[in-house]
N, C-alpha and C. Protein backbone atom coordinates (compact mmCIF):
# COMPACT_ATOMS: atom_id res chain seq x y z
N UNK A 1 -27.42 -67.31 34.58
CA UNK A 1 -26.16 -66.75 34.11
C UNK A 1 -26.31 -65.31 33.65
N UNK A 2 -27.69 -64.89 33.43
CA UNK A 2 -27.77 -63.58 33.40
C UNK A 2 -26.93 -62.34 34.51
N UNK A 3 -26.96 -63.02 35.55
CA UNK A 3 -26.00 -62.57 36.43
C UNK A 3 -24.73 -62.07 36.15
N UNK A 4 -24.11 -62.36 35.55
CA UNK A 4 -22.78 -62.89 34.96
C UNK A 4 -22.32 -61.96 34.00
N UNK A 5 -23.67 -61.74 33.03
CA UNK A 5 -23.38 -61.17 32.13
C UNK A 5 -23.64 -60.03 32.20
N UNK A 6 -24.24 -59.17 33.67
CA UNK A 6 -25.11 -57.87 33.90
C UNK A 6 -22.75 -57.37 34.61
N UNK A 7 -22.40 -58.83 35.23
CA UNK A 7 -21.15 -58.57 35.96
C UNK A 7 -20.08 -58.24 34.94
N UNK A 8 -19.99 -58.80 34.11
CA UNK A 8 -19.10 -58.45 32.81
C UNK A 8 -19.30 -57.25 32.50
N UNK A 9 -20.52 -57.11 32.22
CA UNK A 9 -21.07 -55.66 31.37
C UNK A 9 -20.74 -54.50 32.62
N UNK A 10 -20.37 -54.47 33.51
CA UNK A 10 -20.66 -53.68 34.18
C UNK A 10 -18.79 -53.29 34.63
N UNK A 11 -18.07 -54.45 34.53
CA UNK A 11 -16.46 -54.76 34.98
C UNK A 11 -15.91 -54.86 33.58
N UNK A 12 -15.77 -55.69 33.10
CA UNK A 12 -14.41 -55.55 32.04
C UNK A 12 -14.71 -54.89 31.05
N UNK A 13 -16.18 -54.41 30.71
CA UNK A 13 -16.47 -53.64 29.54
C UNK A 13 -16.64 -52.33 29.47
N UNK A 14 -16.28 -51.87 31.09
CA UNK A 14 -16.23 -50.73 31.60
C UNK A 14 -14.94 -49.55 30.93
N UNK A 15 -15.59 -48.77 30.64
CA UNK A 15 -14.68 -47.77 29.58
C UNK A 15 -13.60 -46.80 30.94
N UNK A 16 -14.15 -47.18 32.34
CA UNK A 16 -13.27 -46.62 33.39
C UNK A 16 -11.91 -47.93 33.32
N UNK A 17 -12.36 -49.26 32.69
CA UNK A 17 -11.35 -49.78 33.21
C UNK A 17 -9.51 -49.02 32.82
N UNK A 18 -8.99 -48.01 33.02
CA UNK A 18 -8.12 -47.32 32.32
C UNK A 18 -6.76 -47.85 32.63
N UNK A 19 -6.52 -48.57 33.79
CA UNK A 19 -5.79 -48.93 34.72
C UNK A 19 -5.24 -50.40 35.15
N UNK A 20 -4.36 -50.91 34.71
CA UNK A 20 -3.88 -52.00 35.02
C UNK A 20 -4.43 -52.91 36.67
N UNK A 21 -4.37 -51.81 37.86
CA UNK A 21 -5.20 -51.82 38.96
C UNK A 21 -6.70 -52.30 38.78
N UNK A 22 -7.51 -51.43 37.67
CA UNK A 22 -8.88 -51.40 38.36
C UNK A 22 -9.35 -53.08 37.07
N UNK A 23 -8.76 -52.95 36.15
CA UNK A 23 -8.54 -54.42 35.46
C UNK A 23 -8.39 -55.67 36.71
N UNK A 24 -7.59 -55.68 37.34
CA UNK A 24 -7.21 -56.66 38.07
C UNK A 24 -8.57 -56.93 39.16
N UNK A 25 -8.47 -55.51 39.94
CA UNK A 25 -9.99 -55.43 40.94
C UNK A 25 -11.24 -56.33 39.78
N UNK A 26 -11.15 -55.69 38.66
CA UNK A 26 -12.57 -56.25 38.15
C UNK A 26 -12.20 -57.88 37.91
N UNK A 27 -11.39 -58.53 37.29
CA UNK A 27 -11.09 -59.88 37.14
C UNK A 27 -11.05 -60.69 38.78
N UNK A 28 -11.34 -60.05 39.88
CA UNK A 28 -11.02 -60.61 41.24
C UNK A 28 -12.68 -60.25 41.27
N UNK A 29 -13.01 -59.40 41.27
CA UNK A 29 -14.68 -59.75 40.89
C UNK A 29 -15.54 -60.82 40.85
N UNK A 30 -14.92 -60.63 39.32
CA UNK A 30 -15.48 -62.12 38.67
C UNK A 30 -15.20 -63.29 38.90
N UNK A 31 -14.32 -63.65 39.46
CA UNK A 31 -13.67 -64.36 40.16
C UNK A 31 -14.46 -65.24 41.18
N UNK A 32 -14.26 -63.94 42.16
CA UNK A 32 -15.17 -64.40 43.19
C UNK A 32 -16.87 -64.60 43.03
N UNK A 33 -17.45 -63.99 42.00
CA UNK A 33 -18.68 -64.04 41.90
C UNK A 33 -18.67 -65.78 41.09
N UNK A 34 -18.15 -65.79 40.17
CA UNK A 34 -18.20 -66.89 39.56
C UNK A 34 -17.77 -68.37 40.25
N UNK A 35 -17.07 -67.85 41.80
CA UNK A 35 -16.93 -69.51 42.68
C UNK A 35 -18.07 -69.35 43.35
N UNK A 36 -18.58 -69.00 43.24
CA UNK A 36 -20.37 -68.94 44.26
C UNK A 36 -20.94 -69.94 43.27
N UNK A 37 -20.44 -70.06 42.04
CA UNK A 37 -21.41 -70.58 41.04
C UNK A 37 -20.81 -72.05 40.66
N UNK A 38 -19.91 -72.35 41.02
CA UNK A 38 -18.70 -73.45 41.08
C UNK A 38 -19.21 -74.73 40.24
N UNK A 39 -20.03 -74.75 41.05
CA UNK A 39 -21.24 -76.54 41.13
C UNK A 39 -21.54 -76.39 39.67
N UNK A 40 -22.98 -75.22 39.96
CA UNK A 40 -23.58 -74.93 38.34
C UNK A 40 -22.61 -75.16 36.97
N UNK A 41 -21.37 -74.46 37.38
CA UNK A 41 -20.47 -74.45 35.87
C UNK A 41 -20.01 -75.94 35.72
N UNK A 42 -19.62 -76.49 37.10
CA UNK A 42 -18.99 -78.26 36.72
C UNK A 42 -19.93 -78.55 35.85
N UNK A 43 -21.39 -78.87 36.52
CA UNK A 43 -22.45 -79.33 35.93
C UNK A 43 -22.46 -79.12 34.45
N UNK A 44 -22.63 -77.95 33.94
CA UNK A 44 -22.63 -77.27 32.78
C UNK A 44 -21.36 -78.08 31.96
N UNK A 45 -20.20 -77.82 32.23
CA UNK A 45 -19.49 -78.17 31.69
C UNK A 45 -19.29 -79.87 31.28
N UNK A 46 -19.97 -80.70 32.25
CA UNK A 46 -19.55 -82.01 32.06
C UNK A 46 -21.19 -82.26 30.87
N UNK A 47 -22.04 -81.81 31.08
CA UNK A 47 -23.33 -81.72 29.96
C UNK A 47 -22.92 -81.18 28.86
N UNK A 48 -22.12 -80.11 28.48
CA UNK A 48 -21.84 -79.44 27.45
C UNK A 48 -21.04 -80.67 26.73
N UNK A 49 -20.52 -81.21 27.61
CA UNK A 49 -19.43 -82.32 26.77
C UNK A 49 -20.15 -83.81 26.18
N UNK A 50 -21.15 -83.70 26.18
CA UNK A 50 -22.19 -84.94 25.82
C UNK A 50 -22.76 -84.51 24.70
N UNK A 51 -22.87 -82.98 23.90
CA UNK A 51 -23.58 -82.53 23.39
C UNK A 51 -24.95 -82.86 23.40
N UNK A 52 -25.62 -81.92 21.89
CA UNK A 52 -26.92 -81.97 21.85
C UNK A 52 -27.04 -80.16 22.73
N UNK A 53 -28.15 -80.34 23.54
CA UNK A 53 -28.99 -78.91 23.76
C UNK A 53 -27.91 -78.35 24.72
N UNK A 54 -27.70 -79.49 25.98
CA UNK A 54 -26.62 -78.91 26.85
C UNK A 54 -25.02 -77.95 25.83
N UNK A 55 -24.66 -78.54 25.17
CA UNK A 55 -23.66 -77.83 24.58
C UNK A 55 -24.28 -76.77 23.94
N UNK A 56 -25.62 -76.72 23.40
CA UNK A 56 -25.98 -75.25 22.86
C UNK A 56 -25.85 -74.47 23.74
N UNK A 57 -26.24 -74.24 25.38
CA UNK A 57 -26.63 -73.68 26.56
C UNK A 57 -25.34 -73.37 26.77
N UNK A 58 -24.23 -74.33 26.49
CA UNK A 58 -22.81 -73.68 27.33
C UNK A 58 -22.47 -72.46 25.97
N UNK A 59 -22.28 -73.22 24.92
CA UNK A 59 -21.55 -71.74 23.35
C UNK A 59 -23.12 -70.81 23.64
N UNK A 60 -23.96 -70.90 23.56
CA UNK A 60 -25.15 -69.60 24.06
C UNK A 60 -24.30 -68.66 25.31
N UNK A 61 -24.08 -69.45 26.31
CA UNK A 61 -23.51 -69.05 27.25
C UNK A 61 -22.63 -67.83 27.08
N UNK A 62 -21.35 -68.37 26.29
CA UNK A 62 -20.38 -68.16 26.12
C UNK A 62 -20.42 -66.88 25.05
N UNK A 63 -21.66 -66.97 24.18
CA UNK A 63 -21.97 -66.02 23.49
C UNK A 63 -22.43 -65.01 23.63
N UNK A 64 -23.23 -64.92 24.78
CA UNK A 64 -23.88 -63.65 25.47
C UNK A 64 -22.53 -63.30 26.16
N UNK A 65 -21.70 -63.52 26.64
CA UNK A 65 -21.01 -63.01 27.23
C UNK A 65 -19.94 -61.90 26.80
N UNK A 66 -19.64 -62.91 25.50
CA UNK A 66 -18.92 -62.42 24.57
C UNK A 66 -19.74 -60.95 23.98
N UNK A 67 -20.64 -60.75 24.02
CA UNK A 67 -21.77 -60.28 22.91
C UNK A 67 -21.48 -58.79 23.06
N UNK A 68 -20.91 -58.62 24.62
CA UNK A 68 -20.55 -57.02 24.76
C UNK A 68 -19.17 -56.88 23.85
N UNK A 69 -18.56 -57.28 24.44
CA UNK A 69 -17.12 -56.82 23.23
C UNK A 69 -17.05 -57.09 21.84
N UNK A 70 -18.21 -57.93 21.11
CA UNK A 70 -18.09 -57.79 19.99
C UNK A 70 -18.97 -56.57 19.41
N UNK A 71 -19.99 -56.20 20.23
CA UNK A 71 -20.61 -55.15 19.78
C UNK A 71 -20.00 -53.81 19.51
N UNK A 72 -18.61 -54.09 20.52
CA UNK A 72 -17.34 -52.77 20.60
C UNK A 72 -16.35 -53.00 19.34
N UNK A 73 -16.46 -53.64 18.74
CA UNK A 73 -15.50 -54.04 17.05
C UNK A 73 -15.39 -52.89 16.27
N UNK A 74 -16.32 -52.09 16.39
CA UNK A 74 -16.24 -51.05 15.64
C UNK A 74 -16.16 -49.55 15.89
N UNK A 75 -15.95 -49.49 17.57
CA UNK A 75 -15.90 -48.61 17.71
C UNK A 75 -14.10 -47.95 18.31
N UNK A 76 -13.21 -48.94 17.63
CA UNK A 76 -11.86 -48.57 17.87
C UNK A 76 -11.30 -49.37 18.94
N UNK A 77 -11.86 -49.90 19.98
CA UNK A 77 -11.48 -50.73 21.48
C UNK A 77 -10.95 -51.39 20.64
N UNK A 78 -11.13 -52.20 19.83
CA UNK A 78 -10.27 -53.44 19.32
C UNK A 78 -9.82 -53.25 17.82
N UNK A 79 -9.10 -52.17 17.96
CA UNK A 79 -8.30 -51.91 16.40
C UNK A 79 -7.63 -53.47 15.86
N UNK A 80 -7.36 -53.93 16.76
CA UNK A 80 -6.54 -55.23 15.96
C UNK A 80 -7.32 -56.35 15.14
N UNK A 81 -8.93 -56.22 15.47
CA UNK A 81 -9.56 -57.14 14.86
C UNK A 81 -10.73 -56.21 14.31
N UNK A 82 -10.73 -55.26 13.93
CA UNK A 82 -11.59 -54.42 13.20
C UNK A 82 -12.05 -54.81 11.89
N UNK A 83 -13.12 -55.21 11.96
CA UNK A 83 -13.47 -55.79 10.48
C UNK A 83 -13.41 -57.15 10.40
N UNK A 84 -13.27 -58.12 11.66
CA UNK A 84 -12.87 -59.40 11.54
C UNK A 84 -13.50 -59.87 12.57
N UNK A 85 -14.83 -60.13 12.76
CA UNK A 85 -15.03 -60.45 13.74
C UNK A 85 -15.26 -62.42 14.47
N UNK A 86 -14.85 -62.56 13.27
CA UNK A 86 -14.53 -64.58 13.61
C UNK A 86 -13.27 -64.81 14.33
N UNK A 87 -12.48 -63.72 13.83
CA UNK A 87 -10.73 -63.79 13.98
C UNK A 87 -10.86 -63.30 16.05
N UNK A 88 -12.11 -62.22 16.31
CA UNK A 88 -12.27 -61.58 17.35
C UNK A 88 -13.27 -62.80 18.18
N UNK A 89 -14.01 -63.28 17.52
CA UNK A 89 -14.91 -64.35 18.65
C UNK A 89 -13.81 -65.56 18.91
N UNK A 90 -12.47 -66.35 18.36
CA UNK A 90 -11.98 -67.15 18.36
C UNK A 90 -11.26 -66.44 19.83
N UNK A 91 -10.58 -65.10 19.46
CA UNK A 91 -9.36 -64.68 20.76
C UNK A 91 -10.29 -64.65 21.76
N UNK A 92 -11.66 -64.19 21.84
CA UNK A 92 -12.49 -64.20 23.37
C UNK A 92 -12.66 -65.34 23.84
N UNK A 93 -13.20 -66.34 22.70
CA UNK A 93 -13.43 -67.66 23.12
C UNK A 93 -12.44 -68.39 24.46
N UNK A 94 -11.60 -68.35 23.35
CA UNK A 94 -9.97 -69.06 23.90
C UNK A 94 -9.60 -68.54 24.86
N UNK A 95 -8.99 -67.32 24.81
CA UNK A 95 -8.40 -66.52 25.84
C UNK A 95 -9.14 -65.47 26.77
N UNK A 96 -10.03 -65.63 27.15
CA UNK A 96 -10.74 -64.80 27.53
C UNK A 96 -11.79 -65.65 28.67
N UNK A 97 -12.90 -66.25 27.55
CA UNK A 97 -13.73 -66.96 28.52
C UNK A 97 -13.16 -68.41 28.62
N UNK A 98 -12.74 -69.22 27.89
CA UNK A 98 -12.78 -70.55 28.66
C UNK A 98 -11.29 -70.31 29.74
N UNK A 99 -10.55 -69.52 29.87
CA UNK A 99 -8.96 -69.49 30.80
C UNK A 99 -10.36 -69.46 32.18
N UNK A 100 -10.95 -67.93 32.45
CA UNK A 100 -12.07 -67.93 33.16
C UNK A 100 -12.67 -69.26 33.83
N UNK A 101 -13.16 -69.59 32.49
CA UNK A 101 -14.22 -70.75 33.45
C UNK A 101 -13.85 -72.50 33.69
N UNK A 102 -12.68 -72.16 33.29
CA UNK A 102 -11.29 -73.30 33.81
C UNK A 102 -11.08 -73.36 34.93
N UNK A 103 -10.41 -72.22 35.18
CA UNK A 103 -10.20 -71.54 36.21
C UNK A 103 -11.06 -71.80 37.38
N UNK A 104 -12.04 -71.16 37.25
CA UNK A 104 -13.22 -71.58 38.03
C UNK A 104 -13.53 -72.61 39.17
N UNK A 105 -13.27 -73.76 37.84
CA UNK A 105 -13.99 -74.97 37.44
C UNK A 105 -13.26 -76.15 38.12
N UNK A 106 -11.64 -76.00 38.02
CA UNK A 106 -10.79 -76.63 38.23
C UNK A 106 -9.60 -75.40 39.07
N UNK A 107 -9.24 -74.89 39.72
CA UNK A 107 -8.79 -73.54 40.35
C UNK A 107 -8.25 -74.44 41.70
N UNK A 108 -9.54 -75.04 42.26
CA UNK A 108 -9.06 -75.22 43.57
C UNK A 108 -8.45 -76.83 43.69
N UNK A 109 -9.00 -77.69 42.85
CA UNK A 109 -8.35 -78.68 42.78
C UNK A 109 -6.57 -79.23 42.07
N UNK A 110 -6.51 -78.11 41.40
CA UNK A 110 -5.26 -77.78 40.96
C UNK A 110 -4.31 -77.38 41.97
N UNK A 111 -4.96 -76.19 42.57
CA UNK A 111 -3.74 -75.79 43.78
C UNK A 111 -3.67 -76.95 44.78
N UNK A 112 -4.84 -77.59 45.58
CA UNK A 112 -4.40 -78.75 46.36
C UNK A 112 -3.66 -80.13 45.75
N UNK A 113 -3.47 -80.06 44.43
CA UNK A 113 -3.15 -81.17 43.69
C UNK A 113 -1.38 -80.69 44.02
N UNK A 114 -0.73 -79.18 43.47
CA UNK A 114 0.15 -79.12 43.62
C UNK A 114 1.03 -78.63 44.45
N UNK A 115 -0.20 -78.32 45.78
CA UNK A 115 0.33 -77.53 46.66
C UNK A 115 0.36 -75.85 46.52
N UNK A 116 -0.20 -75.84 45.92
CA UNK A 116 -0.16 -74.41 45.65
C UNK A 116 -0.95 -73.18 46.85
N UNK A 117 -0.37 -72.26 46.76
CA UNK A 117 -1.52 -71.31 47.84
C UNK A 117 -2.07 -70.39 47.10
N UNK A 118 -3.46 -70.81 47.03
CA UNK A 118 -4.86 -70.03 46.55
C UNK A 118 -4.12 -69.03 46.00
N UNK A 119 -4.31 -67.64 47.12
CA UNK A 119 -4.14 -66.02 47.14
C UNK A 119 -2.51 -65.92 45.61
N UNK A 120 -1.55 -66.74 45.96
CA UNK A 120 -0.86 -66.46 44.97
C UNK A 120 -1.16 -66.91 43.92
N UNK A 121 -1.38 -67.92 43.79
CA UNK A 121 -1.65 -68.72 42.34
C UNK A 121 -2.60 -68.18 42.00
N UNK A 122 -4.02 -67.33 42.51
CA UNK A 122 -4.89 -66.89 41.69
C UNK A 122 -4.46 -65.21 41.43
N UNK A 123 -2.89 -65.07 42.01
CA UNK A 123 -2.10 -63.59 41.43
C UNK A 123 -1.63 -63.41 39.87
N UNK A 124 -0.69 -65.11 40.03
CA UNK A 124 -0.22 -65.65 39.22
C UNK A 124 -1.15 -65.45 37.67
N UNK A 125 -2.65 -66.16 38.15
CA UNK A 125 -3.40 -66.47 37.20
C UNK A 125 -3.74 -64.91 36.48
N UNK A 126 -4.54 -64.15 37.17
CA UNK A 126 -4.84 -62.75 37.08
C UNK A 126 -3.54 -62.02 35.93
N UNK A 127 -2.64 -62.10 36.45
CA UNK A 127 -1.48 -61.39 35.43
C UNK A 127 -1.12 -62.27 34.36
N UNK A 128 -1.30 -63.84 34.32
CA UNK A 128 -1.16 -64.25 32.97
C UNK A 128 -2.10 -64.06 31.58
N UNK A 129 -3.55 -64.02 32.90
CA UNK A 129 -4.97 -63.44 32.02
C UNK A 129 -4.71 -61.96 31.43
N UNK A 130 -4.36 -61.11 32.09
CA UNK A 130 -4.18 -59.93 31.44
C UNK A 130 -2.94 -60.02 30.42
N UNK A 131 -2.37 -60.75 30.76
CA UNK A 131 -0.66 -60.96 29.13
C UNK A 131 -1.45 -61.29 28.02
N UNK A 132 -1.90 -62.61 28.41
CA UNK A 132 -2.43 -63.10 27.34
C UNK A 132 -3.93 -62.75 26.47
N UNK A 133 -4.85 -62.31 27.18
CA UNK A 133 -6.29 -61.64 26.78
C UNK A 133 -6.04 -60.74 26.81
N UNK A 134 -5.35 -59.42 27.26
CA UNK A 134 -5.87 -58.14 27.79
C UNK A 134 -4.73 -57.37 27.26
N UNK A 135 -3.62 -58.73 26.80
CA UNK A 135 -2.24 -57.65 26.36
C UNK A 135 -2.57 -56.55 25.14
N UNK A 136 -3.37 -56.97 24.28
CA UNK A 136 -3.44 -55.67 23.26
C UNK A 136 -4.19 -54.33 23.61
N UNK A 137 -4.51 -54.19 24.90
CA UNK A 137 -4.91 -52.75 25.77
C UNK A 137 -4.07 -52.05 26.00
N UNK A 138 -4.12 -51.03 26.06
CA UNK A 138 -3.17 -50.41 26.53
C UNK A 138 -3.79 -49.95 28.44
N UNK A 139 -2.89 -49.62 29.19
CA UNK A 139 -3.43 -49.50 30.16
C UNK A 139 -2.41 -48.04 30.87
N UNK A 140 -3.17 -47.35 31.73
CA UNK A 140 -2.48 -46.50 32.47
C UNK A 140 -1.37 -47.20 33.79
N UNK A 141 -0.41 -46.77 34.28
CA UNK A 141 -0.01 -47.54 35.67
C UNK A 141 -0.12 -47.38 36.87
């Protein structure tokens, strides 16, 4: 999963992201890098849910990932949680990484469940991720 986290660090924590556009490019990224990994995360995820070590490995997980944007708390990116950084690991948690690795995880069995077509529904998804995680950015258009 080091992978993952070299892909984050490199896409959403990117100080070019300025742009509602290059946001979206980077979340289609990850996206796609992260269904290469499909299997691994089920796996992960159905172990994480048994606890014990497996659930340390998934919140470890989840923590390195996180680890870039909390290190940015203080440097103004996240005026809204400045000084708060439990209040800031809860909104990444939630809205951020597990929508992600839901997504993922369950993405394609959802759309064949409701009929859905991939390309839109993962449009759909992309712009609800940015409302809901990404809305306190401001972005260029």
């Amino acid at each position: 999963m080091a992978e993952v986290e070299v892909l984050v660090g490199r896409s959403l924590l990117s100080s070019e992201l300025n742009s509602r556009r290059k946001v979206e490019l980077s979340i289609r990224a990850i996206l796609q890098f992260l269904s290469g990994k499909r299997s691994l995360m089920k796996i992960l995820l159905m172990e994480s849910l048994k606890g014990g070590v497996s659930e340390k490995v998934f919140m470890d997980m989840a923590g390195n990932l996180m680890k870039g944007e909390l290190n940015q708390l203080d440097t103004g990116k996240h005026d809204d949680f400045k000084g708060n950084s439990s209040r800031f690991l809860v909104f990444e948690f939630f809205t951020g990484f597990m929508p992600i690795y839901f997504y993922t995880v369950f993405g394609s069995r959802f759309f064949d469940n409701y009929g859905l077509d991939e390309k839109k529904a993962e449009e759909y998804f992309i712009d609800s991720l940015i409302k809901s995680h990404l809305g306190h950015h401001e972005y260029e258009e």
